[in-house]
PDB file of N, CA and C in Angstrom:
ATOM      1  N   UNK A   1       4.868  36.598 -17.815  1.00  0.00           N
ATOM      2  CA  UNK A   1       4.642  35.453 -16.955  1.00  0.00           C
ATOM      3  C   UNK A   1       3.649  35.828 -15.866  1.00  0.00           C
ATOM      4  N   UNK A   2       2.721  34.538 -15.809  1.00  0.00           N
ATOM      5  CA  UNK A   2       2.003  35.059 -14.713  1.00  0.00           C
ATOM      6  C   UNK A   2       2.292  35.173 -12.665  1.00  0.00           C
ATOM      7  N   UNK A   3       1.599  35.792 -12.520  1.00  0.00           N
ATOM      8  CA  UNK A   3       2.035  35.504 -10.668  1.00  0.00           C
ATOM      9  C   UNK A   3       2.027  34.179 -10.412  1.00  0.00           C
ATOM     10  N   UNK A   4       2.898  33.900  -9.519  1.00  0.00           N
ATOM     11  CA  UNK A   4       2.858  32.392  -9.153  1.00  0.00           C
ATOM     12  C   UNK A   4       1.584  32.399  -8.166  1.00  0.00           C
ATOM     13  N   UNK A   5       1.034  31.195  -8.392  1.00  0.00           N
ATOM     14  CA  UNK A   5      -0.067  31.074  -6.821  1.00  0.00           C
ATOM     15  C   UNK A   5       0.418  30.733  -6.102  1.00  0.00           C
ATOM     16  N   UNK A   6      -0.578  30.936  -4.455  1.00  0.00           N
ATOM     17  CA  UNK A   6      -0.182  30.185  -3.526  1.00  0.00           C
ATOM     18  C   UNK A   6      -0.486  29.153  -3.374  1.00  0.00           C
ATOM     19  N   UNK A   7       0.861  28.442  -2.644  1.00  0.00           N
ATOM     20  CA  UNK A   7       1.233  26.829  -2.329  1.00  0.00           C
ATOM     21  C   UNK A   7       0.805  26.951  -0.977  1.00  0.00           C
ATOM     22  N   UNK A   8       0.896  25.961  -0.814  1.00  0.00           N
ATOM     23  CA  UNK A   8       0.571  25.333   0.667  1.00  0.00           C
ATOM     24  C   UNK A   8       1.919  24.616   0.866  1.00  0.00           C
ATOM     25  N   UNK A   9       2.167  24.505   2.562  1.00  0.00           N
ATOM     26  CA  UNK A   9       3.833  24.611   3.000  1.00  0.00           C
ATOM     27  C   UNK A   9       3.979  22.886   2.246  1.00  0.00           C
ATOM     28  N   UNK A  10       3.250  21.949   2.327  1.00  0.00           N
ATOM     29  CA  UNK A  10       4.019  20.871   2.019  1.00  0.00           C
ATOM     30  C   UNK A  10       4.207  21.250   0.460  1.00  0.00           C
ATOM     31  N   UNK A  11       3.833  21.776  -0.714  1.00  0.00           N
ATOM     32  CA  UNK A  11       4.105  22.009  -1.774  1.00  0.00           C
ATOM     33  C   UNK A  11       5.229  22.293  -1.794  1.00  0.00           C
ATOM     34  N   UNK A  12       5.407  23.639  -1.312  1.00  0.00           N
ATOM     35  CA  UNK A  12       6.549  24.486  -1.073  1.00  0.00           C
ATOM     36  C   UNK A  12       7.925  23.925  -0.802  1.00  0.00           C
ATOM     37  N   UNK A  13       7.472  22.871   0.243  1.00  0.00           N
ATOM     38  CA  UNK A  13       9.093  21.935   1.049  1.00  0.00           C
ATOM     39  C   UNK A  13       9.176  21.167  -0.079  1.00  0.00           C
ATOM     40  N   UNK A  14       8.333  20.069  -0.926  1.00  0.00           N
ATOM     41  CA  UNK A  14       8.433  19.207  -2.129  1.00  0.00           C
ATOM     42  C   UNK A  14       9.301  20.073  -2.765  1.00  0.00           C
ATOM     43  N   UNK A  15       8.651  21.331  -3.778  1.00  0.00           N
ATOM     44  CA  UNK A  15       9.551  22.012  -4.857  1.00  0.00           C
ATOM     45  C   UNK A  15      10.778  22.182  -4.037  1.00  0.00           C
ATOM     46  N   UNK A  16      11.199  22.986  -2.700  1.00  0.00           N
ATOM     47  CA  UNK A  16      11.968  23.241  -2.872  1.00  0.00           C
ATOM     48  C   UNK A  16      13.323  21.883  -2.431  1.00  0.00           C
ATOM     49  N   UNK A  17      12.755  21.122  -1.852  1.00  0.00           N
ATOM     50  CA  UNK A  17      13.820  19.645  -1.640  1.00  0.00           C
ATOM     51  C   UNK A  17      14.348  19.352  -3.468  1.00  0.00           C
ATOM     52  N   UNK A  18      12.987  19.316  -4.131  1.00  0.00           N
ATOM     53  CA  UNK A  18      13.601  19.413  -5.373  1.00  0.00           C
ATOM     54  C   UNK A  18      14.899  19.959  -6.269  1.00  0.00           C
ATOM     55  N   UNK A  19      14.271  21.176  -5.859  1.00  0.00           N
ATOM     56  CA  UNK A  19      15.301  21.939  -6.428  1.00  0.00           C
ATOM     57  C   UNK A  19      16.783  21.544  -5.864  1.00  0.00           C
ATOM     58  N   UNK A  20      16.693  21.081  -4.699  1.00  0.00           N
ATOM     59  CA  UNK A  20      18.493  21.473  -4.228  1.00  0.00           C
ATOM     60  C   UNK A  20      18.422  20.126  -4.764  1.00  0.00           C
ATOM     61  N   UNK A  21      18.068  18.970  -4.649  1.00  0.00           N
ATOM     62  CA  UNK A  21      18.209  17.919  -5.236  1.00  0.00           C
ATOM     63  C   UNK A  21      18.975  17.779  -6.303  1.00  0.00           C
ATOM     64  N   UNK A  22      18.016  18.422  -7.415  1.00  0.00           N
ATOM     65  CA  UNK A  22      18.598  19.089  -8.716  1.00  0.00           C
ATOM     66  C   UNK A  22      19.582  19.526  -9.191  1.00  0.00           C
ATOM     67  N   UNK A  23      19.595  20.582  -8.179  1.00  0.00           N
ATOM     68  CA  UNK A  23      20.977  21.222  -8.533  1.00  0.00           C
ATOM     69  C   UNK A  23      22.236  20.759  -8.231  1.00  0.00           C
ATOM     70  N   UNK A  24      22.096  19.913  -6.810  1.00  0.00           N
ATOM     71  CA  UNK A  24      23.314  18.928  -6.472  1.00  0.00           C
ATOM     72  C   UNK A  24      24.253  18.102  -7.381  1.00  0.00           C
ATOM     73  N   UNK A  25      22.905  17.204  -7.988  1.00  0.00           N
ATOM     74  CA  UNK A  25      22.769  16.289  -8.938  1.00  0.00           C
ATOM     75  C   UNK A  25      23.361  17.005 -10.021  1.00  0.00           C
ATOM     76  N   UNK A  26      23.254  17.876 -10.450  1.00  0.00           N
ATOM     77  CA  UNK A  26      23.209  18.259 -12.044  1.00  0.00           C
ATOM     78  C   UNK A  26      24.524  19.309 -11.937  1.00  0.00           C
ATOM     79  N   UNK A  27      24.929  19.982 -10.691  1.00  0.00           N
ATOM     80  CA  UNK A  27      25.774  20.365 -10.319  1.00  0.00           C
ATOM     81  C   UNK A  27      25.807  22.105 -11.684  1.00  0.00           C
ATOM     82  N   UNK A  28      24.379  22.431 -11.067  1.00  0.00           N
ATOM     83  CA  UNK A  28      24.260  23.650 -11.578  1.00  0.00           C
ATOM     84  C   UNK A  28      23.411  24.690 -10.439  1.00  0.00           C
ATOM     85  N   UNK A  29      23.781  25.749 -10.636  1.00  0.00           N
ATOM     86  CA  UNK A  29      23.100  26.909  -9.614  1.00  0.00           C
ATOM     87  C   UNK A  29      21.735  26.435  -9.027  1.00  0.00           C
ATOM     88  N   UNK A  30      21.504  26.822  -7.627  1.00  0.00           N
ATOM     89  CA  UNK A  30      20.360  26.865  -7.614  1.00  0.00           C
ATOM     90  C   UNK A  30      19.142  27.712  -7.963  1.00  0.00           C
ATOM     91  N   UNK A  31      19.118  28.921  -8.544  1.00  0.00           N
ATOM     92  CA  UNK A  31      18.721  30.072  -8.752  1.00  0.00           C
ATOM     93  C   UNK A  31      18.036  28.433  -9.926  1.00  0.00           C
ATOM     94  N   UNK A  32      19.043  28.392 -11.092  1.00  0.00           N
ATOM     95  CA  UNK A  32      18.795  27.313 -12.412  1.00  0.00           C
ATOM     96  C   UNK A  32      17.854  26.160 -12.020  1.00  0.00           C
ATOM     97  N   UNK A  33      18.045  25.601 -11.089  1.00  0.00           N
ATOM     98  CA  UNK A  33      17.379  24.296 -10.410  1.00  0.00           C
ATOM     99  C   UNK A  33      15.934  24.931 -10.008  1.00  0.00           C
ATOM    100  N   UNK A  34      15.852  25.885  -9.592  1.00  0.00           N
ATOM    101  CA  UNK A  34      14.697  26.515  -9.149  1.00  0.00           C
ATOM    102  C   UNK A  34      13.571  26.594 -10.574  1.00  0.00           C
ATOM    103  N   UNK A  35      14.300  27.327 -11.479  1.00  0.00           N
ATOM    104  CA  UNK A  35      13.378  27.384 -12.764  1.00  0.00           C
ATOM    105  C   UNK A  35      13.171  25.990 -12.930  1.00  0.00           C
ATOM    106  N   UNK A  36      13.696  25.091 -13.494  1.00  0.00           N
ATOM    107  CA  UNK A  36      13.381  23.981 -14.253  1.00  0.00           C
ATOM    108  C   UNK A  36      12.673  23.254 -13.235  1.00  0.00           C
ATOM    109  N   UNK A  37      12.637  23.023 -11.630  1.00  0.00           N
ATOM    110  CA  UNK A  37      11.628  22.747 -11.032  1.00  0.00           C
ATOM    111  C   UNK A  37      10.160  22.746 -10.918  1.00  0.00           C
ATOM    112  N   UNK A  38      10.233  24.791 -11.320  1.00  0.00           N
ATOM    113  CA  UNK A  38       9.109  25.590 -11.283  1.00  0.00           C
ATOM    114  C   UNK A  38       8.321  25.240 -12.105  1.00  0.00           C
ATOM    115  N   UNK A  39       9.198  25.162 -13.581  1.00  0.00           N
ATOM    116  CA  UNK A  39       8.755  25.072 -15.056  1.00  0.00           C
ATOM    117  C   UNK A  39       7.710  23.506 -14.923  1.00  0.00           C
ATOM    118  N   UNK A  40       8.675  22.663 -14.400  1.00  0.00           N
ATOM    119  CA  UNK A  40       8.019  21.428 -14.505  1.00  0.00           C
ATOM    120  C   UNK A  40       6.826  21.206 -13.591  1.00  0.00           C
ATOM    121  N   UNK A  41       6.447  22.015 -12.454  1.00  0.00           N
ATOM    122  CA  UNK A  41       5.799  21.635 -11.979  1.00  0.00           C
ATOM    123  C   UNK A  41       4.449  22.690 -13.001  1.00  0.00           C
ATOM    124  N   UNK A  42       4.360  23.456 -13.455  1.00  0.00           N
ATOM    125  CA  UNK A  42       3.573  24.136 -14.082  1.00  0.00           C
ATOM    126  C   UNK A  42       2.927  23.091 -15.212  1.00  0.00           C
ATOM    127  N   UNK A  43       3.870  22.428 -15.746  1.00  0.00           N
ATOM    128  CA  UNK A  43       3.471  21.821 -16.947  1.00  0.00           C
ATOM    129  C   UNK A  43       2.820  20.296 -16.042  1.00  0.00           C
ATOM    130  N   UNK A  44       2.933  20.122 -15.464  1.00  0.00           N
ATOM    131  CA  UNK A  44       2.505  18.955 -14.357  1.00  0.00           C
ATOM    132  C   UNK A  44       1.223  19.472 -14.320  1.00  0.00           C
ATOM    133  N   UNK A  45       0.993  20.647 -13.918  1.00  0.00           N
ATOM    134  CA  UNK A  45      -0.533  21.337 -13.750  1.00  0.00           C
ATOM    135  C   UNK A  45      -1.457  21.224 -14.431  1.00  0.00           C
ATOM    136  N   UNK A  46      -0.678  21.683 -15.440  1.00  0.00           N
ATOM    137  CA  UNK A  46      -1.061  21.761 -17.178  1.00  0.00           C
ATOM    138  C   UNK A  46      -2.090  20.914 -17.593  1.00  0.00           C
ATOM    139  N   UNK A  47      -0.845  19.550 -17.422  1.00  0.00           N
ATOM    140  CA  UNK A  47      -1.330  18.117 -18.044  1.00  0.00           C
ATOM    141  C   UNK A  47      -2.299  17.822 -16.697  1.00  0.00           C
ATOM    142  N   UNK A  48      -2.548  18.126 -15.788  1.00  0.00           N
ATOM    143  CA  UNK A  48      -3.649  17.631 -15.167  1.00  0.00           C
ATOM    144  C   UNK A  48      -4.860  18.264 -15.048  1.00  0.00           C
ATOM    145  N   UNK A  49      -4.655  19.268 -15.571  1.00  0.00           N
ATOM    146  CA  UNK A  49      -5.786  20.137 -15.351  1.00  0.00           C
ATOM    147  C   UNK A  49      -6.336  19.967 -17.334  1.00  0.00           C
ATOM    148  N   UNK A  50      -5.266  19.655 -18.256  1.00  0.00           N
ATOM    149  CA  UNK A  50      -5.960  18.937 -19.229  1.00  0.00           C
ATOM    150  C   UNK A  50      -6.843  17.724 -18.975  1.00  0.00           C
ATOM    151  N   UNK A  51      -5.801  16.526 -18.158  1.00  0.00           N
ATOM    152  CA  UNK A  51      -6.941  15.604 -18.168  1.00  0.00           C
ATOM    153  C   UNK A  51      -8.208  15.762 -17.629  1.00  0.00           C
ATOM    154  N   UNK A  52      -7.995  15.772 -16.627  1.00  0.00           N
ATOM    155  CA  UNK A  52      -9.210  16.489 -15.857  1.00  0.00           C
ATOM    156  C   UNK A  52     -10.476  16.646 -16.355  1.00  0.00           C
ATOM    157  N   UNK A  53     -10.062  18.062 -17.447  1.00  0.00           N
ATOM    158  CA  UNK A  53     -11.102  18.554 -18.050  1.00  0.00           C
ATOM    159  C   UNK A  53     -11.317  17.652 -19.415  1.00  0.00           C
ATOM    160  N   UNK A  54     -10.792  16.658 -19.934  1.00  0.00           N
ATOM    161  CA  UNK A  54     -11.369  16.233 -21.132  1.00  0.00           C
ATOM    162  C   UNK A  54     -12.162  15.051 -20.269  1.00  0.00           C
ATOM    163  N   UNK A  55     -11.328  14.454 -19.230  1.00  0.00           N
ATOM    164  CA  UNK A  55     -12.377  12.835 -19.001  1.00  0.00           C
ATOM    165  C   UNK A  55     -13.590  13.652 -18.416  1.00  0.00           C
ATOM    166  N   UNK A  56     -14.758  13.461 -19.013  1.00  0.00           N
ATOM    167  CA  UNK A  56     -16.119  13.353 -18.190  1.00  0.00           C
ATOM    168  C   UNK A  56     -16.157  12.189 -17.780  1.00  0.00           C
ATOM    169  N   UNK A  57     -17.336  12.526 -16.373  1.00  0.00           N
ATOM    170  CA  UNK A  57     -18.155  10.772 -15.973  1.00  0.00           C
ATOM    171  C   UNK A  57     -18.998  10.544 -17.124  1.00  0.00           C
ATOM    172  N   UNK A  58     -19.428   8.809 -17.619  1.00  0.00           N
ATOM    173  CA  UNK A  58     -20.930   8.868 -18.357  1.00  0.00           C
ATOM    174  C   UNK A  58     -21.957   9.502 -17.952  1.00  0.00           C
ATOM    175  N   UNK A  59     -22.640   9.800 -17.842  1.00  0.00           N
ATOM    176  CA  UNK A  59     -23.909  10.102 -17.336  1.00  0.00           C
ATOM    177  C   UNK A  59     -24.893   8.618 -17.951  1.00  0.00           C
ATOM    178  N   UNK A  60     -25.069   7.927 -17.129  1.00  0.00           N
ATOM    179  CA  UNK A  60     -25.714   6.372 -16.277  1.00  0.00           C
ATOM    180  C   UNK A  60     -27.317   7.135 -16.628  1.00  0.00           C
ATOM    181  N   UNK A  61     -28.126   6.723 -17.520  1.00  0.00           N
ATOM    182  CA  UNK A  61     -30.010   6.515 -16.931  1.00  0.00           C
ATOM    183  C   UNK A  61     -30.018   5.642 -15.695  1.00  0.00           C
ATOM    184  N   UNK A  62     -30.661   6.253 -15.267  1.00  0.00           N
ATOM    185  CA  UNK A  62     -31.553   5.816 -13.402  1.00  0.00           C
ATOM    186  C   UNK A  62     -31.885   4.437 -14.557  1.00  0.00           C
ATOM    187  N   UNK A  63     -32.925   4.296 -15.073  1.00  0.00           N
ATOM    188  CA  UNK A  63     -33.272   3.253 -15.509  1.00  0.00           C
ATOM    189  C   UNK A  63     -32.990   2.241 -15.837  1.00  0.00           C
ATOM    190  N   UNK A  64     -31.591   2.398 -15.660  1.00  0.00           N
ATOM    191  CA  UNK A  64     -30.315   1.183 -16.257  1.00  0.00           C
ATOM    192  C   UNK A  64     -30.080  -0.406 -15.307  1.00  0.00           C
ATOM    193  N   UNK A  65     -30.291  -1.149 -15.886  1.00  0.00           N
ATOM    194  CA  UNK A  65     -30.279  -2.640 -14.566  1.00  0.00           C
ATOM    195  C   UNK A  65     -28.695  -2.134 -13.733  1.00  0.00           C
ATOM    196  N   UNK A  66     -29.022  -3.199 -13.121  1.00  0.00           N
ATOM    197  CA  UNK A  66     -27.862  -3.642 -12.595  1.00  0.00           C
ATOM    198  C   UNK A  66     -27.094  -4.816 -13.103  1.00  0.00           C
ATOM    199  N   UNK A  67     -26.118  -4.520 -13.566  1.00  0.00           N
ATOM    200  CA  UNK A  67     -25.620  -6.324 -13.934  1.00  0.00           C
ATOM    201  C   UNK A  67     -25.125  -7.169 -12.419  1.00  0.00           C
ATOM    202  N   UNK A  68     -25.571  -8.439 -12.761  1.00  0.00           N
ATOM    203  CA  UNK A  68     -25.186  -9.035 -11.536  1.00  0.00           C
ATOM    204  C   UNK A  68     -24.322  -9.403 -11.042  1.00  0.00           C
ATOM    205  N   UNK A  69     -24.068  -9.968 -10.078  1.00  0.00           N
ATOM    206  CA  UNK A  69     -22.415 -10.061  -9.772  1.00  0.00           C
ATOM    207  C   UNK A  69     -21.930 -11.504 -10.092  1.00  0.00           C
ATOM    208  N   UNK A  70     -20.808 -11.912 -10.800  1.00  0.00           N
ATOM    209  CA  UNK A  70     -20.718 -13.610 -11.092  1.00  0.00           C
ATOM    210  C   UNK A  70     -20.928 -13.978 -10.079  1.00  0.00           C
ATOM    211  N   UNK A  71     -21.488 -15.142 -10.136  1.00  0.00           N
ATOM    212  CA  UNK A  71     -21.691 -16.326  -8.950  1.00  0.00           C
ATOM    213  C   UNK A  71     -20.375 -17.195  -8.891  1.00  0.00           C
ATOM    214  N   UNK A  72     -19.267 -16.388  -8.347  1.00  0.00           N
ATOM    215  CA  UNK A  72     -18.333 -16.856  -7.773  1.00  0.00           C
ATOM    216  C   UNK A  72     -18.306 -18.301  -6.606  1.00  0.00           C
ATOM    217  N   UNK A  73     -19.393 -17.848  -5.235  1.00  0.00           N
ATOM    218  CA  UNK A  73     -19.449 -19.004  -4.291  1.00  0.00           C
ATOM    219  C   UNK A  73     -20.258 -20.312  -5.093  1.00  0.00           C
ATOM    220  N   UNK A  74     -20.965 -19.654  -6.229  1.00  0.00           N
ATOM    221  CA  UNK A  74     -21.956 -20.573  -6.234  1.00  0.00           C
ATOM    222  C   UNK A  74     -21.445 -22.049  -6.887  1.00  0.00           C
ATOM    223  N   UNK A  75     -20.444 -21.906  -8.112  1.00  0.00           N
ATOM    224  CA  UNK A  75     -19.674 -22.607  -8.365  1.00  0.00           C
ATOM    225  C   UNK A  75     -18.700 -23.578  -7.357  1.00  0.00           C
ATOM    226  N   UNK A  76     -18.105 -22.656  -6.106  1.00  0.00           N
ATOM    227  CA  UNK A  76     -17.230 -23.926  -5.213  1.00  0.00           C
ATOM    228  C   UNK A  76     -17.920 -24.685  -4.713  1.00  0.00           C
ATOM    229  N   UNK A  77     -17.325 -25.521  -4.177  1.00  0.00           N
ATOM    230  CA  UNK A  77     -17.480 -26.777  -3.529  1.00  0.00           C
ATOM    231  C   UNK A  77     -17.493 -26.757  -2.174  1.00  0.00           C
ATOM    232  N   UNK A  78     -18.205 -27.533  -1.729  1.00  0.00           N
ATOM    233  CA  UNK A  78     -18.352 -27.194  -0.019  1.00  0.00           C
ATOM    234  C   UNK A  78     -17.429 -27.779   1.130  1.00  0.00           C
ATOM    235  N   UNK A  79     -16.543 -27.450   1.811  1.00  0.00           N
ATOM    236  CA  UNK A  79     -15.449 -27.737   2.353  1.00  0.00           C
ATOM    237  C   UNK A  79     -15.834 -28.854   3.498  1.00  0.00           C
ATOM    238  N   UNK A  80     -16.552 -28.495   3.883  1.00  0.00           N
ATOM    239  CA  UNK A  80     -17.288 -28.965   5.322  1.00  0.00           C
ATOM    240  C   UNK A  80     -18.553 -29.510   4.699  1.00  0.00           C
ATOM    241  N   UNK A  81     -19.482 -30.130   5.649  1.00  0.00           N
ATOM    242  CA  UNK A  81     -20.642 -31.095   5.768  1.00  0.00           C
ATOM    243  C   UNK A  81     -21.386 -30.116   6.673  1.00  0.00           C
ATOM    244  N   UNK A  82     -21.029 -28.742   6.451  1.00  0.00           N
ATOM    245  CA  UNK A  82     -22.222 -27.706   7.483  1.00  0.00           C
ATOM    246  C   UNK A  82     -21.493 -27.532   8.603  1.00  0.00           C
ATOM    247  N   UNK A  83     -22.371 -26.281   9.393  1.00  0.00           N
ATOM    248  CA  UNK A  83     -21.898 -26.039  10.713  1.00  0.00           C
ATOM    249  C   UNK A  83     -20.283 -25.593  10.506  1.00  0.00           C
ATOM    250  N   UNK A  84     -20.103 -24.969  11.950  1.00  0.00           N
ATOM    251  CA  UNK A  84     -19.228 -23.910  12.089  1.00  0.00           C
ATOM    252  C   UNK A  84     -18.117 -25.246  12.716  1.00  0.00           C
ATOM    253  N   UNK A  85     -16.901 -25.068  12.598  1.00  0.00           N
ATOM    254  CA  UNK A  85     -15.534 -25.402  13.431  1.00  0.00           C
ATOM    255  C   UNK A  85     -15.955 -25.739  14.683  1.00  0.00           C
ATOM    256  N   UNK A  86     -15.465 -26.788  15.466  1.00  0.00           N
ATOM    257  CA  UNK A  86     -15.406 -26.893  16.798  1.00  0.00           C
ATOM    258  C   UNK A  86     -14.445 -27.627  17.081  1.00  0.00           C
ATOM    259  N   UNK A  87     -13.856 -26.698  18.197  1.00  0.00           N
ATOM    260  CA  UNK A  87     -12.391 -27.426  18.606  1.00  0.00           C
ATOM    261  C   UNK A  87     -12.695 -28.717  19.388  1.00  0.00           C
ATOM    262  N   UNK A  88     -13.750 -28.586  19.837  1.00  0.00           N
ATOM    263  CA  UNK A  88     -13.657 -30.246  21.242  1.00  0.00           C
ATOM    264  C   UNK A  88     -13.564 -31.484  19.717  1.00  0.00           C
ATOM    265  N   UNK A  89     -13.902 -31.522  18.476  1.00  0.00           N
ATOM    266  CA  UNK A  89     -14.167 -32.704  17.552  1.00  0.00           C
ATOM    267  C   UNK A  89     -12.725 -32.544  16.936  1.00  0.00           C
ATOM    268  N   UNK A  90     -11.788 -31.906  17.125  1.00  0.00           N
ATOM    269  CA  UNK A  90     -10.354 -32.045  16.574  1.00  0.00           C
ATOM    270  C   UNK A  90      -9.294 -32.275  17.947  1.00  0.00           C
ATOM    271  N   UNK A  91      -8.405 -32.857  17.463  1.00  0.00           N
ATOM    272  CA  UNK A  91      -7.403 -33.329  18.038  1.00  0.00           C
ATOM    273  C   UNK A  91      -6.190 -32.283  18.001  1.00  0.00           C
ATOM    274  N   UNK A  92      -5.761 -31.600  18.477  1.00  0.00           N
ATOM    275  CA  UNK A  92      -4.689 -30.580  18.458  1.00  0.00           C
ATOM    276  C   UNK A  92      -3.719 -31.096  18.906  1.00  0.00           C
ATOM    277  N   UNK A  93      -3.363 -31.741  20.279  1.00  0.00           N
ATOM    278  CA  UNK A  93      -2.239 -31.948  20.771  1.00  0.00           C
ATOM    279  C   UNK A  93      -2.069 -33.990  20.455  1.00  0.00           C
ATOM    280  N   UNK A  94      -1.631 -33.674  19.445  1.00  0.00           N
ATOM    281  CA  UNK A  94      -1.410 -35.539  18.832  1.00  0.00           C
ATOM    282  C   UNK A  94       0.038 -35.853  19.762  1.00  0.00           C
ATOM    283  N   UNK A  95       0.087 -36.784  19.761  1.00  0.00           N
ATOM    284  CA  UNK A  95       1.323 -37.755  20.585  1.00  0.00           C
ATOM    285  C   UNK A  95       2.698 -36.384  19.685  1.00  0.00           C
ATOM    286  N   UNK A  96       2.885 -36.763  18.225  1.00  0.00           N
ATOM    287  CA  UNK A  96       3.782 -36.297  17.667  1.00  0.00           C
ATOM    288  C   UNK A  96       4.230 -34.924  17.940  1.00  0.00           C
ATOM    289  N   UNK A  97       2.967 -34.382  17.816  1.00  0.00           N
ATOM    290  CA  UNK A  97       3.128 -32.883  18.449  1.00  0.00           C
ATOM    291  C   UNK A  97       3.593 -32.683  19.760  1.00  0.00           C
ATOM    292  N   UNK A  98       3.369 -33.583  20.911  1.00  0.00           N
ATOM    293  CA  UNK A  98       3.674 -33.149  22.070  1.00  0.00           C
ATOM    294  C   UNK A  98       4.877 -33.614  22.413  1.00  0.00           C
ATOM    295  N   UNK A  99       5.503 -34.510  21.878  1.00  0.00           N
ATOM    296  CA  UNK A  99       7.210 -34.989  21.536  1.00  0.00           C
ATOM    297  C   UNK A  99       8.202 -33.795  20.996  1.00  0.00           C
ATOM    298  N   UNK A 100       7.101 -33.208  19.806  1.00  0.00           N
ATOM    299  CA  UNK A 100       8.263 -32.403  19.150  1.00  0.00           C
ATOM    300  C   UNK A 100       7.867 -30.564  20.473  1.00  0.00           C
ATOM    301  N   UNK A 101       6.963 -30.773  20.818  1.00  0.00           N
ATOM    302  CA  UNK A 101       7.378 -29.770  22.316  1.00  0.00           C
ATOM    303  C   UNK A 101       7.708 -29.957  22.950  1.00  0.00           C
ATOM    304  N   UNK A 102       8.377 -30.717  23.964  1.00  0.00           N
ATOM    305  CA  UNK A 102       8.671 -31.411  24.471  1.00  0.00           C
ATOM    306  C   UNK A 102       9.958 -31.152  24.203  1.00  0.00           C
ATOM    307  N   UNK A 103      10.517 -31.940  23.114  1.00  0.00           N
ATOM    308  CA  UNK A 103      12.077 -31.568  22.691  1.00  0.00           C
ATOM    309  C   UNK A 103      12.231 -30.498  22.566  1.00  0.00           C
ATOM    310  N   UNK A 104      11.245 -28.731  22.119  1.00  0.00           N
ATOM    311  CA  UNK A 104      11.956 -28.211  21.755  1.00  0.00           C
ATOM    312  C   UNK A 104      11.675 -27.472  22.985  1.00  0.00           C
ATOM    313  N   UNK A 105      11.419 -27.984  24.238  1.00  0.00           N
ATOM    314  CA  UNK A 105      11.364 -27.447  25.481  1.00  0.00           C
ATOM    315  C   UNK A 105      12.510 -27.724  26.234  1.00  0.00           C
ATOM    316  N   UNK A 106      13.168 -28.713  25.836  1.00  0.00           N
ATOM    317  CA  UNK A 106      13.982 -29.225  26.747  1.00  0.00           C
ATOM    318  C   UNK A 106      15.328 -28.333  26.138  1.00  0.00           C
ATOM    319  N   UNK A 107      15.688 -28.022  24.688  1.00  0.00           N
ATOM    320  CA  UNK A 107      16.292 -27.403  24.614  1.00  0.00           C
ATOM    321  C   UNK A 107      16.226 -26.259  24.898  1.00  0.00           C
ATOM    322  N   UNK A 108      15.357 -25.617  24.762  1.00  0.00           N
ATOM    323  CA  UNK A 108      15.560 -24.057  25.658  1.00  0.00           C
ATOM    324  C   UNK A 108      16.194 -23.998  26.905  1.00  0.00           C
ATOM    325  N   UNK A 109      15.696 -25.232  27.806  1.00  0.00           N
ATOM    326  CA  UNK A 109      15.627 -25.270  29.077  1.00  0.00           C
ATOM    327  C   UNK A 109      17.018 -25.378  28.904  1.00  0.00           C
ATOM    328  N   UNK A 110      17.864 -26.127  28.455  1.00  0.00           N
ATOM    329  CA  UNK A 110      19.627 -26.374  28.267  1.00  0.00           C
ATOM    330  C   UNK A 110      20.335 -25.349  27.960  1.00  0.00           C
ATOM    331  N   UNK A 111      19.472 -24.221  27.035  1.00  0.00           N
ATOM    332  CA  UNK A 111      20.116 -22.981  26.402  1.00  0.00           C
ATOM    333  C   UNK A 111      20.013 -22.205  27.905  1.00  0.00           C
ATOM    334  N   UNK A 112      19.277 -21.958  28.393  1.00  0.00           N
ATOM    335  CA  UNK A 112      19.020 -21.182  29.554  1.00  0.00           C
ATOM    336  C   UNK A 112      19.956 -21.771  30.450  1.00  0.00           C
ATOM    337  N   UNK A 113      19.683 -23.158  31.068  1.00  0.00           N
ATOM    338  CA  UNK A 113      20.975 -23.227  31.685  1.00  0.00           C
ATOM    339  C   UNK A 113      22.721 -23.247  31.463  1.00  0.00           C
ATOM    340  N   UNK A 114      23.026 -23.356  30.346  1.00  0.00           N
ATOM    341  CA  UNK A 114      24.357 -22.774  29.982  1.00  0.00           C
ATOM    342  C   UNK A 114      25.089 -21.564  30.104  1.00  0.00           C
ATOM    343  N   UNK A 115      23.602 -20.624  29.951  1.00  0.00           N
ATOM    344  CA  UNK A 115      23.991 -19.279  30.062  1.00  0.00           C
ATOM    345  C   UNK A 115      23.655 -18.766  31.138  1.00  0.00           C
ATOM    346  N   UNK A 116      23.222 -19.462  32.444  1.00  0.00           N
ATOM    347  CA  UNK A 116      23.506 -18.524  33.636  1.00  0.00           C
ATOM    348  C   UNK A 116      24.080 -19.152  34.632  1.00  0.00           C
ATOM    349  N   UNK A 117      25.015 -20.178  34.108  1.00  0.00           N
ATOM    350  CA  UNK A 117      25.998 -20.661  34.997  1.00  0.00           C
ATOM    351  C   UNK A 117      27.309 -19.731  35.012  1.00  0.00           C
TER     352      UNK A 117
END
């Protein structure tokens, strides 16, 4: 078997939270929990250091277009008649609205006074 390498401390705290994990769980030694931790994280390596090495990038020619991007906006529909939002041409505080604040002012105001009498 080969030398283990060095980890770096958050590695180290991962495997070893593992392990007691493990062994709790499985309600076998920890010395035991330690291997099958170890083992698995090796083969974790393994398989990544396989993928790794089989995916290449393509290699792209410089010469290659660009495809364009769908014309997503170009298709919608225009919400507005131009120009940006302006609050002075909308109405915010309608009769209805200022009724239903109003009421739900007055109840606070009742909750508050109940409770510091």
């Amino acid at each position: 078997m080969s030398a283990p390498p060095e980890l770096d401390e958050e590695t180290k705290a991962r495997l070893r939270w593992e392990a007691e994990r493990l062994a709790a769980e499985q309600e076998i030694s920890l010395q035991d929990a330690r291997q099958i931790v170890w083992a698995d994280y090796q083969d974790e390596l393994a398989a990544h250091a396989a993928t790794a090495s089989t995916t290449k990038p393509e290699a792209v020619p410089l010469d290659t277009p660009v495809p364009e991007p769908p014309a997503l906006l170009a298709d919608a529909p225009a919400h507005h008649s131009g120009g940006f939002w302006k609050a002075s041409e909308t109405t915010f505080f309608t009769p209805e609205r200022l009724a239903a604040n109003r009421e739900q002012l007055n109840k606070v105001k009742q909750l508050i006074g109940l409770r510091s009498k």
